[in-house]
ModelCIF file with pLDDT and N, C-alpha, C, O atoms, coordinates in Angstrom:
data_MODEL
#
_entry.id   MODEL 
#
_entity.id                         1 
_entity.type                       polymer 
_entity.pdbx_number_of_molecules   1 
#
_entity_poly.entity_id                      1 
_entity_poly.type                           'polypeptide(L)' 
_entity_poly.nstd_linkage                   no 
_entity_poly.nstd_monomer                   no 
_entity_poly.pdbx_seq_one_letter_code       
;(UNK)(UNK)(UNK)(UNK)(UNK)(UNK)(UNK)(UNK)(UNK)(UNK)(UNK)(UNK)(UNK)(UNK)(UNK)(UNK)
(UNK)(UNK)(UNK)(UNK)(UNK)(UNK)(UNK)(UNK)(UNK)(UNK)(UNK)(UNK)(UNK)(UNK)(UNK)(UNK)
(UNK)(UNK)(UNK)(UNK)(UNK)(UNK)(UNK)(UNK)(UNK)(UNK)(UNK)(UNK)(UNK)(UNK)(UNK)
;
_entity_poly.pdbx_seq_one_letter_code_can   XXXXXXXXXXXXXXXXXXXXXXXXXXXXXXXXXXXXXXXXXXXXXXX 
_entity_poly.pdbx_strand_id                 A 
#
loop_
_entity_poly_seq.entity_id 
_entity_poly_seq.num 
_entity_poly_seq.mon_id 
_entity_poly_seq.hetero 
1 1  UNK n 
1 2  UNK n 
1 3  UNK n 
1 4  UNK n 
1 5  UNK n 
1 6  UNK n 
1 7  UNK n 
1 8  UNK n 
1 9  UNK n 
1 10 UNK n 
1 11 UNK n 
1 12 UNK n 
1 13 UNK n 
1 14 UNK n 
1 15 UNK n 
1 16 UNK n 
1 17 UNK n 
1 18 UNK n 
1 19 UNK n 
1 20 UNK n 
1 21 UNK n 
1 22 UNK n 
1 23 UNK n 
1 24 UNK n 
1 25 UNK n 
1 26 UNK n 
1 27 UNK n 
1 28 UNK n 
1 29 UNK n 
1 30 UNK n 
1 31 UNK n 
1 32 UNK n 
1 33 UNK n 
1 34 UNK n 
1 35 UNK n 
1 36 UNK n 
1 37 UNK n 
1 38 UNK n 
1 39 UNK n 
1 40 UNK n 
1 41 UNK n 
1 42 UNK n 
1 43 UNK n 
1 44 UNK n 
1 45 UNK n 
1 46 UNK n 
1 47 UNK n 
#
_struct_asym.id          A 
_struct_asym.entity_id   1 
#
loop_
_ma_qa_metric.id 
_ma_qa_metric.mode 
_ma_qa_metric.name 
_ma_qa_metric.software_group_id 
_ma_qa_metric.type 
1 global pLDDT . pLDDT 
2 local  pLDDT . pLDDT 
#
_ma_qa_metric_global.metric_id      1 
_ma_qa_metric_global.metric_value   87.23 
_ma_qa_metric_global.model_id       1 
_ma_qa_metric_global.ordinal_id     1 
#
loop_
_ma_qa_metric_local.label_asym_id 
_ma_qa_metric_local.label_comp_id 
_ma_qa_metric_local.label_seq_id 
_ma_qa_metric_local.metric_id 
_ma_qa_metric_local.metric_value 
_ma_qa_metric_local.model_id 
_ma_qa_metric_local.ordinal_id 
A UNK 1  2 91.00 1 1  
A UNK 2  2 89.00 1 2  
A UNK 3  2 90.00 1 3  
A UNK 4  2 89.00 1 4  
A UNK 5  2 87.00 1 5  
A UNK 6  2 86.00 1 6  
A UNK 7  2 89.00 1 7  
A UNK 8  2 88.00 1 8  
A UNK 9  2 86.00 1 9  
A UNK 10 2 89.00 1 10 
A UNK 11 2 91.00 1 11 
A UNK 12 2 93.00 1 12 
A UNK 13 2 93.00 1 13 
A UNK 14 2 93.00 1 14 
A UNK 15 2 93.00 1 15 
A UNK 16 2 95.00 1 16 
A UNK 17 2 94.00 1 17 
A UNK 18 2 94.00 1 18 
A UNK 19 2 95.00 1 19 
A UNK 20 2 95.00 1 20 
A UNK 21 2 94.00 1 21 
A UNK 22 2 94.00 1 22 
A UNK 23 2 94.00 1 23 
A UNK 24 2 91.00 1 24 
A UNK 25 2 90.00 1 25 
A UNK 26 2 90.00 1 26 
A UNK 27 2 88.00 1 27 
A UNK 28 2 81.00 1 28 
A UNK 29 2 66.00 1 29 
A UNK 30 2 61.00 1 30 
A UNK 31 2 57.00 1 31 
A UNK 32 2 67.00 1 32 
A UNK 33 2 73.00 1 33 
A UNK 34 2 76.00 1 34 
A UNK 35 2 84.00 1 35 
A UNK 36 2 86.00 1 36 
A UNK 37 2 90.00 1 37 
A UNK 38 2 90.00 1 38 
A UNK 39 2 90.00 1 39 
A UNK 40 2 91.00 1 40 
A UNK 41 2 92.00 1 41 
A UNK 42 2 90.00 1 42 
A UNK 43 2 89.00 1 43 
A UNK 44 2 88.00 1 44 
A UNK 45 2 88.00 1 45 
A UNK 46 2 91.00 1 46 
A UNK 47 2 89.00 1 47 
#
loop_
_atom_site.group_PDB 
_atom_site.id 
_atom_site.type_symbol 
_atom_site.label_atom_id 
_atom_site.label_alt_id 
_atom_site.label_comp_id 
_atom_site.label_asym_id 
_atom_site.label_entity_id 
_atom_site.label_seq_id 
_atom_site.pdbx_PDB_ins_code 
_atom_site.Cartn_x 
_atom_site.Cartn_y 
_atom_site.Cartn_z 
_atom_site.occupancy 
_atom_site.B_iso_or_equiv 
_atom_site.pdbx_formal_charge 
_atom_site.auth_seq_id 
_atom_site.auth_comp_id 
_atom_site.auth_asym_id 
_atom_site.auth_atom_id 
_atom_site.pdbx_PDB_model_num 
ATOM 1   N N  . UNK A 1 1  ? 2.709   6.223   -4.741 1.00 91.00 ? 1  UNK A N  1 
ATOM 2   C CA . UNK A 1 1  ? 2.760   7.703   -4.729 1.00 91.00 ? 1  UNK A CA 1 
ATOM 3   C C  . UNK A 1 1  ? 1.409   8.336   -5.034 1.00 91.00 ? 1  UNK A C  1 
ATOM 4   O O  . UNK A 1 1  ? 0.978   9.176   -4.244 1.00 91.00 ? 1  UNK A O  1 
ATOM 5   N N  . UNK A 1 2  ? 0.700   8.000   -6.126 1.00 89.00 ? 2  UNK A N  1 
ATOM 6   C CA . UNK A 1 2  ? -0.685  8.409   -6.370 1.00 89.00 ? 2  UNK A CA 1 
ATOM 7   C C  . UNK A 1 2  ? -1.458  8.260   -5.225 1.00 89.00 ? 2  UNK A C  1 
ATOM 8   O O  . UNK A 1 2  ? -1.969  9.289   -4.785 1.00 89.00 ? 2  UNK A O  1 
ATOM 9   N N  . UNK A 1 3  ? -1.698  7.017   -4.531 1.00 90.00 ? 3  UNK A N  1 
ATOM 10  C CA . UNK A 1 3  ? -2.364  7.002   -3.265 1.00 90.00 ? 3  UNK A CA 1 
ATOM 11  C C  . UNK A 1 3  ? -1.769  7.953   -2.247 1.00 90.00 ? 3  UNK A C  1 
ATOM 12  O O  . UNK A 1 3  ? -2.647  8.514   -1.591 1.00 90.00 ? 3  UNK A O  1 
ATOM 13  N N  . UNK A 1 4  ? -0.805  8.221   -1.997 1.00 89.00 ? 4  UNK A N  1 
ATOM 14  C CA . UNK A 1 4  ? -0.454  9.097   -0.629 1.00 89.00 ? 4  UNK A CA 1 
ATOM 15  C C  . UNK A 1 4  ? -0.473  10.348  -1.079 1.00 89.00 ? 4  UNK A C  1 
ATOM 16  O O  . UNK A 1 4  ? -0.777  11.197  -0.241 1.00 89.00 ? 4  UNK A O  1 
ATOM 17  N N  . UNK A 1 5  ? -0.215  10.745  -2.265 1.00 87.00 ? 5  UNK A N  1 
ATOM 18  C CA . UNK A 1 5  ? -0.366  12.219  -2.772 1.00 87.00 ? 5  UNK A CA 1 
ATOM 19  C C  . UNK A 1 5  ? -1.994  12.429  -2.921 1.00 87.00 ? 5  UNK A C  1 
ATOM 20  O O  . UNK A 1 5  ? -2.644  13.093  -2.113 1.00 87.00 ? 5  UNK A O  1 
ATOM 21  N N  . UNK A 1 6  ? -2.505  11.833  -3.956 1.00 86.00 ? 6  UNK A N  1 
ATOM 22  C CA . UNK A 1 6  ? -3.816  12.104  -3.881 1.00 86.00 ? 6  UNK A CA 1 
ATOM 23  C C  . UNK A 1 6  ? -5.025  11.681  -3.402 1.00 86.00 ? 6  UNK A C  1 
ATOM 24  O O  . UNK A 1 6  ? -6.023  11.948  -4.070 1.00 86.00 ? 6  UNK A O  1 
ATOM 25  N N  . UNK A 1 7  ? -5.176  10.851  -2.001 1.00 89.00 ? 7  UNK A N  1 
ATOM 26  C CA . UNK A 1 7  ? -5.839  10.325  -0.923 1.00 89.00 ? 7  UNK A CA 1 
ATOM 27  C C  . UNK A 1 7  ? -6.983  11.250  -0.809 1.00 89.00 ? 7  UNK A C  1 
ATOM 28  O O  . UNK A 1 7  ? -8.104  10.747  -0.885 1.00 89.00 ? 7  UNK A O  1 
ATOM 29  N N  . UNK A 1 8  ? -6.863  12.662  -0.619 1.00 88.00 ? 8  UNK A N  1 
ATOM 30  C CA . UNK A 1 8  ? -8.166  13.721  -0.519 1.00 88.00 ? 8  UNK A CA 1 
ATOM 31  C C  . UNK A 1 8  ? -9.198  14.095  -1.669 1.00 88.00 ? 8  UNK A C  1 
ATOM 32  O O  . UNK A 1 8  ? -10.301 14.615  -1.505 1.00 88.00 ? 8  UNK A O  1 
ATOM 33  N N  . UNK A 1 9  ? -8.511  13.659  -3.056 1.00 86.00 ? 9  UNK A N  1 
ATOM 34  C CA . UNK A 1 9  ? -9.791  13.697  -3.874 1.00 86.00 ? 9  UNK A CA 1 
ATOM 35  C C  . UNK A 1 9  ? -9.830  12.762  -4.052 1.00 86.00 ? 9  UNK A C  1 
ATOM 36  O O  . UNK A 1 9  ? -10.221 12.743  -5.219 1.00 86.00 ? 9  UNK A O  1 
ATOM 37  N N  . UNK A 1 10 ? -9.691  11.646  -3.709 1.00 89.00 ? 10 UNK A N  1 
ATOM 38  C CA . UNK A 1 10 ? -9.974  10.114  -3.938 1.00 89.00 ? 10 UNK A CA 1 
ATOM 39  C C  . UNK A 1 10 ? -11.234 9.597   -3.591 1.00 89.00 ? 10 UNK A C  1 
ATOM 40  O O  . UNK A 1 10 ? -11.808 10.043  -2.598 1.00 89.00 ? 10 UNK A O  1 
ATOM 41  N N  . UNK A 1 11 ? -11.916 8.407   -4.521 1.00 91.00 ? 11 UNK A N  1 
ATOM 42  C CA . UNK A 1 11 ? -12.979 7.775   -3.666 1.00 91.00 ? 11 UNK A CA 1 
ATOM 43  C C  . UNK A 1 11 ? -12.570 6.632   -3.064 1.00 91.00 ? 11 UNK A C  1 
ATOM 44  O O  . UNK A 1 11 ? -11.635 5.851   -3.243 1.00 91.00 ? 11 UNK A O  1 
ATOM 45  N N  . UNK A 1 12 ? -13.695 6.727   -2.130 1.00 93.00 ? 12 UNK A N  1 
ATOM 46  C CA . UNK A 1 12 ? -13.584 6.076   -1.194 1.00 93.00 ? 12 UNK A CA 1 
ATOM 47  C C  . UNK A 1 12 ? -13.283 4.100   -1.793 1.00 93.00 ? 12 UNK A C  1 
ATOM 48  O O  . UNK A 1 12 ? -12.471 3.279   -1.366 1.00 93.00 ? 12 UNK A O  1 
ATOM 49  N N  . UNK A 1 13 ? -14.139 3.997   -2.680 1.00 93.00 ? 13 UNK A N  1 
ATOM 50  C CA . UNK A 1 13 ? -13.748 2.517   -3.374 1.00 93.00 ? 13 UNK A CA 1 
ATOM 51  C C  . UNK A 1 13 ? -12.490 2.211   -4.168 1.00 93.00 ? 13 UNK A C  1 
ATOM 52  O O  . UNK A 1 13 ? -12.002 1.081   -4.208 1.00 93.00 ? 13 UNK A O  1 
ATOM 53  N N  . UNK A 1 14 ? -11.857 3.531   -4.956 1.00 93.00 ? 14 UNK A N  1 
ATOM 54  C CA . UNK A 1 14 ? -10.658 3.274   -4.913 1.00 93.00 ? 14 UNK A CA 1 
ATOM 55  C C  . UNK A 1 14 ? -9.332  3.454   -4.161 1.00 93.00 ? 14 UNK A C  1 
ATOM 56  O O  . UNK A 1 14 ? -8.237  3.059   -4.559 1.00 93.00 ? 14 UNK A O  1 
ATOM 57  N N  . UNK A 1 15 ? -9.579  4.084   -3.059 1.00 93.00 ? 15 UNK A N  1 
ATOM 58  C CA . UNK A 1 15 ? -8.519  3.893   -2.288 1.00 93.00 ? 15 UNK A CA 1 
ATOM 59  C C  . UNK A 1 15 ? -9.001  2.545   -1.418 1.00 93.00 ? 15 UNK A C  1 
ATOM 60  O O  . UNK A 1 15 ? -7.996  1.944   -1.038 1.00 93.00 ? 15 UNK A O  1 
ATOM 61  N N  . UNK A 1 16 ? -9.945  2.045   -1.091 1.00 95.00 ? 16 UNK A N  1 
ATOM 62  C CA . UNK A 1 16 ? -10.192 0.330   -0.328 1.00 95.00 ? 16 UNK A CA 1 
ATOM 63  C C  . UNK A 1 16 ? -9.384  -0.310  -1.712 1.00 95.00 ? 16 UNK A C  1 
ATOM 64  O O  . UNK A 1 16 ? -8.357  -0.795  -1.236 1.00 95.00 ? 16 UNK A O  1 
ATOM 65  N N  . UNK A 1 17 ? -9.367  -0.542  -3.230 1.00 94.00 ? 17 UNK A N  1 
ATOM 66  C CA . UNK A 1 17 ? -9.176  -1.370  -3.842 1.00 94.00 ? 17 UNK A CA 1 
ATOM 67  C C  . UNK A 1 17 ? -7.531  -1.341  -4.318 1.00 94.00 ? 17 UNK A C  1 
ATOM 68  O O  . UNK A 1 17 ? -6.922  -2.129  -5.041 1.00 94.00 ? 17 UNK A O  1 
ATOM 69  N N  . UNK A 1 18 ? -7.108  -0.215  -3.677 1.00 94.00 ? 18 UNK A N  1 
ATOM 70  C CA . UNK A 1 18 ? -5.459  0.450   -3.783 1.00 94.00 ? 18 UNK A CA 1 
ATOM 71  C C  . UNK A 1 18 ? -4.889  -0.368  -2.375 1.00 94.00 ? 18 UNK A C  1 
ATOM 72  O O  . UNK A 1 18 ? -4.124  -1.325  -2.257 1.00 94.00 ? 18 UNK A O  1 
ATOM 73  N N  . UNK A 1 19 ? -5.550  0.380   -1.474 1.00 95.00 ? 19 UNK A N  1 
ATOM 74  C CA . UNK A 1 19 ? -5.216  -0.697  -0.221 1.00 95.00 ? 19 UNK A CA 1 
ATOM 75  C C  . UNK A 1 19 ? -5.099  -2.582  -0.060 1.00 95.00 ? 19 UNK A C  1 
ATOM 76  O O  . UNK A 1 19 ? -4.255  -3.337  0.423  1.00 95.00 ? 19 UNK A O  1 
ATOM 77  N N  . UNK A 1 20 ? -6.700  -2.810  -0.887 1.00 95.00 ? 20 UNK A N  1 
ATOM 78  C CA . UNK A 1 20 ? -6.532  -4.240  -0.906 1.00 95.00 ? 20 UNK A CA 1 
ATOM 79  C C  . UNK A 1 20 ? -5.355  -4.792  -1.805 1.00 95.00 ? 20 UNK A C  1 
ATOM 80  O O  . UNK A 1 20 ? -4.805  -5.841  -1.469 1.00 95.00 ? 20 UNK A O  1 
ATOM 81  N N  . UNK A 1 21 ? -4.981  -4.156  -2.866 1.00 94.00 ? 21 UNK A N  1 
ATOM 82  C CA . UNK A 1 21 ? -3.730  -4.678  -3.925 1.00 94.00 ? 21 UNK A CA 1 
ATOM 83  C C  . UNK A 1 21 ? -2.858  -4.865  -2.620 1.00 94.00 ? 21 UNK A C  1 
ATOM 84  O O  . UNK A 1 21 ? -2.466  -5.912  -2.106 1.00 94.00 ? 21 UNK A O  1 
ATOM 85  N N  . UNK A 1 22 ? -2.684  -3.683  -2.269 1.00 94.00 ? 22 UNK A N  1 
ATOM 86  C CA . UNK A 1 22 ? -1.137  -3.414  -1.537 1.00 94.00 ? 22 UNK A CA 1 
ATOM 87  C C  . UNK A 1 22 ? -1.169  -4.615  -0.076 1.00 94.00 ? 22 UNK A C  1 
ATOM 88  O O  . UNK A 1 22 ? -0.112  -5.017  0.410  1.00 94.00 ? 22 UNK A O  1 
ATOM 89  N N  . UNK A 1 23 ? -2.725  -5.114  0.534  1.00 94.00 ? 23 UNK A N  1 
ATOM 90  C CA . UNK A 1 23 ? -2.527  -6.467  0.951  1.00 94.00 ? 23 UNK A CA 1 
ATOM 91  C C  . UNK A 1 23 ? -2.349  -7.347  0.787  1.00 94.00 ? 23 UNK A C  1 
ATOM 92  O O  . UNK A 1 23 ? -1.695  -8.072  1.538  1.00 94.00 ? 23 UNK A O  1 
ATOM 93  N N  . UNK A 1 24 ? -2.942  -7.732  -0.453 1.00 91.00 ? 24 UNK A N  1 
ATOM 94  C CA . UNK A 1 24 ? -2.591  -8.937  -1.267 1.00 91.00 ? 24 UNK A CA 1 
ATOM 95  C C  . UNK A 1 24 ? -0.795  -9.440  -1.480 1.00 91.00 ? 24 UNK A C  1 
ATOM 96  O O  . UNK A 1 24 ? -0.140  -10.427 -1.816 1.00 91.00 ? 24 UNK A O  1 
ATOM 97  N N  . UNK A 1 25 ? -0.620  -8.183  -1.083 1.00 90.00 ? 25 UNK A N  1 
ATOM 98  C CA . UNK A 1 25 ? 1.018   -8.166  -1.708 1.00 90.00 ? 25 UNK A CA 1 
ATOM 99  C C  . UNK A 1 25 ? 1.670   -9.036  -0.269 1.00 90.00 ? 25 UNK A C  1 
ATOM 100 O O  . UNK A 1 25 ? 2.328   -10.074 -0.339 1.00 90.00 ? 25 UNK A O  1 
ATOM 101 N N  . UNK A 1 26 ? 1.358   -8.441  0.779  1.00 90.00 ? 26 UNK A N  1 
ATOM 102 C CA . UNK A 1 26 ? 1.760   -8.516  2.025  1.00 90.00 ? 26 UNK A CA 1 
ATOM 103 C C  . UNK A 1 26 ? 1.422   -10.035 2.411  1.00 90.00 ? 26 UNK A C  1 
ATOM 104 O O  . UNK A 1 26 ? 2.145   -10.835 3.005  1.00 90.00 ? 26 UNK A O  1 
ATOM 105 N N  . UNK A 1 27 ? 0.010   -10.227 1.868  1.00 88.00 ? 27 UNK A N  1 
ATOM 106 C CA . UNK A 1 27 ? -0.247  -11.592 2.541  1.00 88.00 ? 27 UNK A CA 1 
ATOM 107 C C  . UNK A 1 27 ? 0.423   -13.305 1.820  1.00 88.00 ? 27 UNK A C  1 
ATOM 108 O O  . UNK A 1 27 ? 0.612   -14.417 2.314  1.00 88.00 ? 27 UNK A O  1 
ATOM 109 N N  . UNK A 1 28 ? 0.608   -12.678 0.393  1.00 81.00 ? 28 UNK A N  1 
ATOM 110 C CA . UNK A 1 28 ? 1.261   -13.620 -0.707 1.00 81.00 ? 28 UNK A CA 1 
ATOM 111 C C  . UNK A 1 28 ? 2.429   -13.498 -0.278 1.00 81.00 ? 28 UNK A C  1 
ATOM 112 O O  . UNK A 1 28 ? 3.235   -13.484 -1.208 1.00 81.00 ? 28 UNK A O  1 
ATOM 113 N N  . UNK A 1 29 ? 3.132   -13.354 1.243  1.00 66.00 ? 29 UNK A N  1 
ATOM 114 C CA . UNK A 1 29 ? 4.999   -12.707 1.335  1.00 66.00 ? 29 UNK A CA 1 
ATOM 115 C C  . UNK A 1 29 ? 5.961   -13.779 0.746  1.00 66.00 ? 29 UNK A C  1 
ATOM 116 O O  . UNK A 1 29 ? 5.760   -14.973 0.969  1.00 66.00 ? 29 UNK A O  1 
ATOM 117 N N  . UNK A 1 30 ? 6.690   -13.477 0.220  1.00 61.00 ? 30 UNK A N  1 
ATOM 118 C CA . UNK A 1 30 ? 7.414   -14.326 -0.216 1.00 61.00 ? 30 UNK A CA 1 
ATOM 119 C C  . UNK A 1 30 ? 9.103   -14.398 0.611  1.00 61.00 ? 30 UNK A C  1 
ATOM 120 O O  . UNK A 1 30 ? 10.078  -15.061 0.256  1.00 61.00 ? 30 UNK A O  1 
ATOM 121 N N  . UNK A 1 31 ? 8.992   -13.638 1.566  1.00 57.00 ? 31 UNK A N  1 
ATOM 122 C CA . UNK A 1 31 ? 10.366  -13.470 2.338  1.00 57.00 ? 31 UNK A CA 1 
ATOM 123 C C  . UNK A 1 31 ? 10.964  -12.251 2.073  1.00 57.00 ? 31 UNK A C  1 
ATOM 124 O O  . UNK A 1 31 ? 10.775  -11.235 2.741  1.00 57.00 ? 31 UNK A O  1 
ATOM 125 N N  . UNK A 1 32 ? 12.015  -12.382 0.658  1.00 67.00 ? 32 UNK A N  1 
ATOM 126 C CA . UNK A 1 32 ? 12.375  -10.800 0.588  1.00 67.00 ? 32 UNK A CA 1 
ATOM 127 C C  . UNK A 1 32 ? 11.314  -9.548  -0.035 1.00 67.00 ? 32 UNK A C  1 
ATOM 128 O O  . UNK A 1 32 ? 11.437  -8.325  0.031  1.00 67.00 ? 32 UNK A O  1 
ATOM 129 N N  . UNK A 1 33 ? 10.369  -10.293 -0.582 1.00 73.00 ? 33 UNK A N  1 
ATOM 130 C CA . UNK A 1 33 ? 9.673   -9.638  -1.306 1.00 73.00 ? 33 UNK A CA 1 
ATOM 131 C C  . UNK A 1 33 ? 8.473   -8.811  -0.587 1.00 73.00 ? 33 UNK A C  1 
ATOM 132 O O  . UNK A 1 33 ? 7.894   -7.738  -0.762 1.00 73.00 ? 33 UNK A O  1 
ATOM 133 N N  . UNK A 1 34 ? 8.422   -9.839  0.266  1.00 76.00 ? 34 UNK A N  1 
ATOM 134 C CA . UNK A 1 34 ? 6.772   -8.537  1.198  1.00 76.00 ? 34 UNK A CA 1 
ATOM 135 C C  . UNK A 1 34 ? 8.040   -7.894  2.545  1.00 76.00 ? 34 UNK A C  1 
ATOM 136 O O  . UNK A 1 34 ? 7.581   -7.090  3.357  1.00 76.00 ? 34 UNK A O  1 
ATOM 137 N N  . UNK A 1 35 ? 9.242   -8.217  2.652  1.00 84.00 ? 35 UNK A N  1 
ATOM 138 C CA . UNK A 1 35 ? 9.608   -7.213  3.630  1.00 84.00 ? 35 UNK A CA 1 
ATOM 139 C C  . UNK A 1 35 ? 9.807   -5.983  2.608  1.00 84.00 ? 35 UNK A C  1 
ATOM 140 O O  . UNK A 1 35 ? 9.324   -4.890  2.903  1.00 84.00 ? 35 UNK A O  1 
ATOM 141 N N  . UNK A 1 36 ? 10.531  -6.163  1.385  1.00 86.00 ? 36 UNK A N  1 
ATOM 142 C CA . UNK A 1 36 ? 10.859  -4.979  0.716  1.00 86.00 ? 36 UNK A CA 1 
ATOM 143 C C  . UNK A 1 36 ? 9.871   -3.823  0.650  1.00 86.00 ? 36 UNK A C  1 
ATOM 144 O O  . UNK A 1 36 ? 9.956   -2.624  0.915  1.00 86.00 ? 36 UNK A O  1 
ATOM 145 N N  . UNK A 1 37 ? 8.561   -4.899  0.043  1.00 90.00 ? 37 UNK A N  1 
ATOM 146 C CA . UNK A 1 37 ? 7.745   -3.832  -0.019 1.00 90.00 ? 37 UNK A CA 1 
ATOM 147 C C  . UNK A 1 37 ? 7.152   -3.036  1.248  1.00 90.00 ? 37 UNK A C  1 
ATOM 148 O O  . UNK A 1 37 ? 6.695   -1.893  1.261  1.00 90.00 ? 37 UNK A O  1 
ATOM 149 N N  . UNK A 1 38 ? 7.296   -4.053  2.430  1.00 90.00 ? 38 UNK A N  1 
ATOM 150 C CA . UNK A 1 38 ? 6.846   -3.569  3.835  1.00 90.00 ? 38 UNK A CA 1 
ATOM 151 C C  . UNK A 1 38 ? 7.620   -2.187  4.210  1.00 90.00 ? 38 UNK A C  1 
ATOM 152 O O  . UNK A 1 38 ? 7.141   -1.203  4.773  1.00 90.00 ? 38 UNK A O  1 
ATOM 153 N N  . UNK A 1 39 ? 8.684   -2.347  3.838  1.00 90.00 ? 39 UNK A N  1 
ATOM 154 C CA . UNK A 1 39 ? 9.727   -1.078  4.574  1.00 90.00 ? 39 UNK A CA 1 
ATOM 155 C C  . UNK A 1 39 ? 9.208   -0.298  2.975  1.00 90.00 ? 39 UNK A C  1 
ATOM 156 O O  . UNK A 1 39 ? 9.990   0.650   3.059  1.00 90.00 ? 39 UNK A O  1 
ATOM 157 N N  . UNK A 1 40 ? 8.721   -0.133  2.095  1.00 91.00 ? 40 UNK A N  1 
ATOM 158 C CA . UNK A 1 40 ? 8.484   1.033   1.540  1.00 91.00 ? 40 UNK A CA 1 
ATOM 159 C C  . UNK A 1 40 ? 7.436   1.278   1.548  1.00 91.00 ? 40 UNK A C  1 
ATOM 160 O O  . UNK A 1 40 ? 7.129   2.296   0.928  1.00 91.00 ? 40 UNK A O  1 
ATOM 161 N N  . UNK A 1 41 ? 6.553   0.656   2.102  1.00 92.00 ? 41 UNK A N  1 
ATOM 162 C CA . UNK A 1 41 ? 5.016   1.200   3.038  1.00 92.00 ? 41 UNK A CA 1 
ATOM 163 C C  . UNK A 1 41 ? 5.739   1.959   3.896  1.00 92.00 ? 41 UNK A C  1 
ATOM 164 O O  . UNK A 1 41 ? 5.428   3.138   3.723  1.00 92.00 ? 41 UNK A O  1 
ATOM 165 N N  . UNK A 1 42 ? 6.472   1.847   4.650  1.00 90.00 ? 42 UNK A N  1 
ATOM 166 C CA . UNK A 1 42 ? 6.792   2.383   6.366  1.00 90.00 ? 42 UNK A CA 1 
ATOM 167 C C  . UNK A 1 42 ? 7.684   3.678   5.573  1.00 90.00 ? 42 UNK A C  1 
ATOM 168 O O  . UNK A 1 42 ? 7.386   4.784   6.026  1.00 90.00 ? 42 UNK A O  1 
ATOM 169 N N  . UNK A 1 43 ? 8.892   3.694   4.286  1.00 89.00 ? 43 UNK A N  1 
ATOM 170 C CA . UNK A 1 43 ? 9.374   4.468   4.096  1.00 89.00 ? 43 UNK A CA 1 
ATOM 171 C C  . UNK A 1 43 ? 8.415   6.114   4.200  1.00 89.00 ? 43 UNK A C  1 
ATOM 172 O O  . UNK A 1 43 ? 8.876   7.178   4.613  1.00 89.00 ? 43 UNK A O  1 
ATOM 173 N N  . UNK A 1 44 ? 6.645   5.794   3.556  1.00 88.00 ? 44 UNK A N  1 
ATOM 174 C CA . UNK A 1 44 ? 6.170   7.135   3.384  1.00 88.00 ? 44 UNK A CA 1 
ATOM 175 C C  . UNK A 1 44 ? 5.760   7.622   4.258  1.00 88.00 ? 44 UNK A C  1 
ATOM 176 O O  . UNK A 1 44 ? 5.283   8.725   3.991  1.00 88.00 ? 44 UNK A O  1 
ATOM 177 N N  . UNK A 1 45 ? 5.655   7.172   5.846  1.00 88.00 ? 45 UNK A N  1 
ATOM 178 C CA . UNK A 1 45 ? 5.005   7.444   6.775  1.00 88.00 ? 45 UNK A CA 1 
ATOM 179 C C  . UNK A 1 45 ? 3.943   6.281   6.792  1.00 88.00 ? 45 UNK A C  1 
ATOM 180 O O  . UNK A 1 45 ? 2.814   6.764   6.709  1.00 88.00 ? 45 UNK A O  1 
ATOM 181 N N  . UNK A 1 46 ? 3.936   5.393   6.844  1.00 91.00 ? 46 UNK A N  1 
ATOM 182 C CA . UNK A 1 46 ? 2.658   4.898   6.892  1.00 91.00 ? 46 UNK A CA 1 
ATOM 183 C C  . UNK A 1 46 ? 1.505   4.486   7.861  1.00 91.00 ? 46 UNK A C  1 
ATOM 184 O O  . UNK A 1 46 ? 0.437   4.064   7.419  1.00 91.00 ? 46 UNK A O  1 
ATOM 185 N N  . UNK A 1 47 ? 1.795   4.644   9.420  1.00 89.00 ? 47 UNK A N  1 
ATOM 186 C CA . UNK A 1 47 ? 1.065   4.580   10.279 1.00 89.00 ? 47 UNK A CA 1 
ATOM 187 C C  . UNK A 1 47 ? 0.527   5.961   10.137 1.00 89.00 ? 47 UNK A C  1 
ATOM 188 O O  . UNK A 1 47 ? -0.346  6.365   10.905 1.00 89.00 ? 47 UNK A O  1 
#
């Protein structure tokens, strides 16, 4: 929520190091665990 709400006063190194967490998550998938979190990436709009 902090990242998608406050993205416009953000810097630029912490939203890359918000993003990289949130890959790390994706690439460690564990089956139910990186789809869950996948569909609540997609829940905020995420493309």
């Amino acid at each position: 929520p902090r990242l998608v709400v406050g993205i416009n006063e953000m810097e630029e190194d912490i939203a890359l190091g918000l993003l990289e967490t949130f890959h790390l998550i994706l690439l460690l998938h564990s089956s139910i665990n990186a789809v869950e979190f996948a569909e609540s990436l997609i829940s905020i709009g995420w493309f």
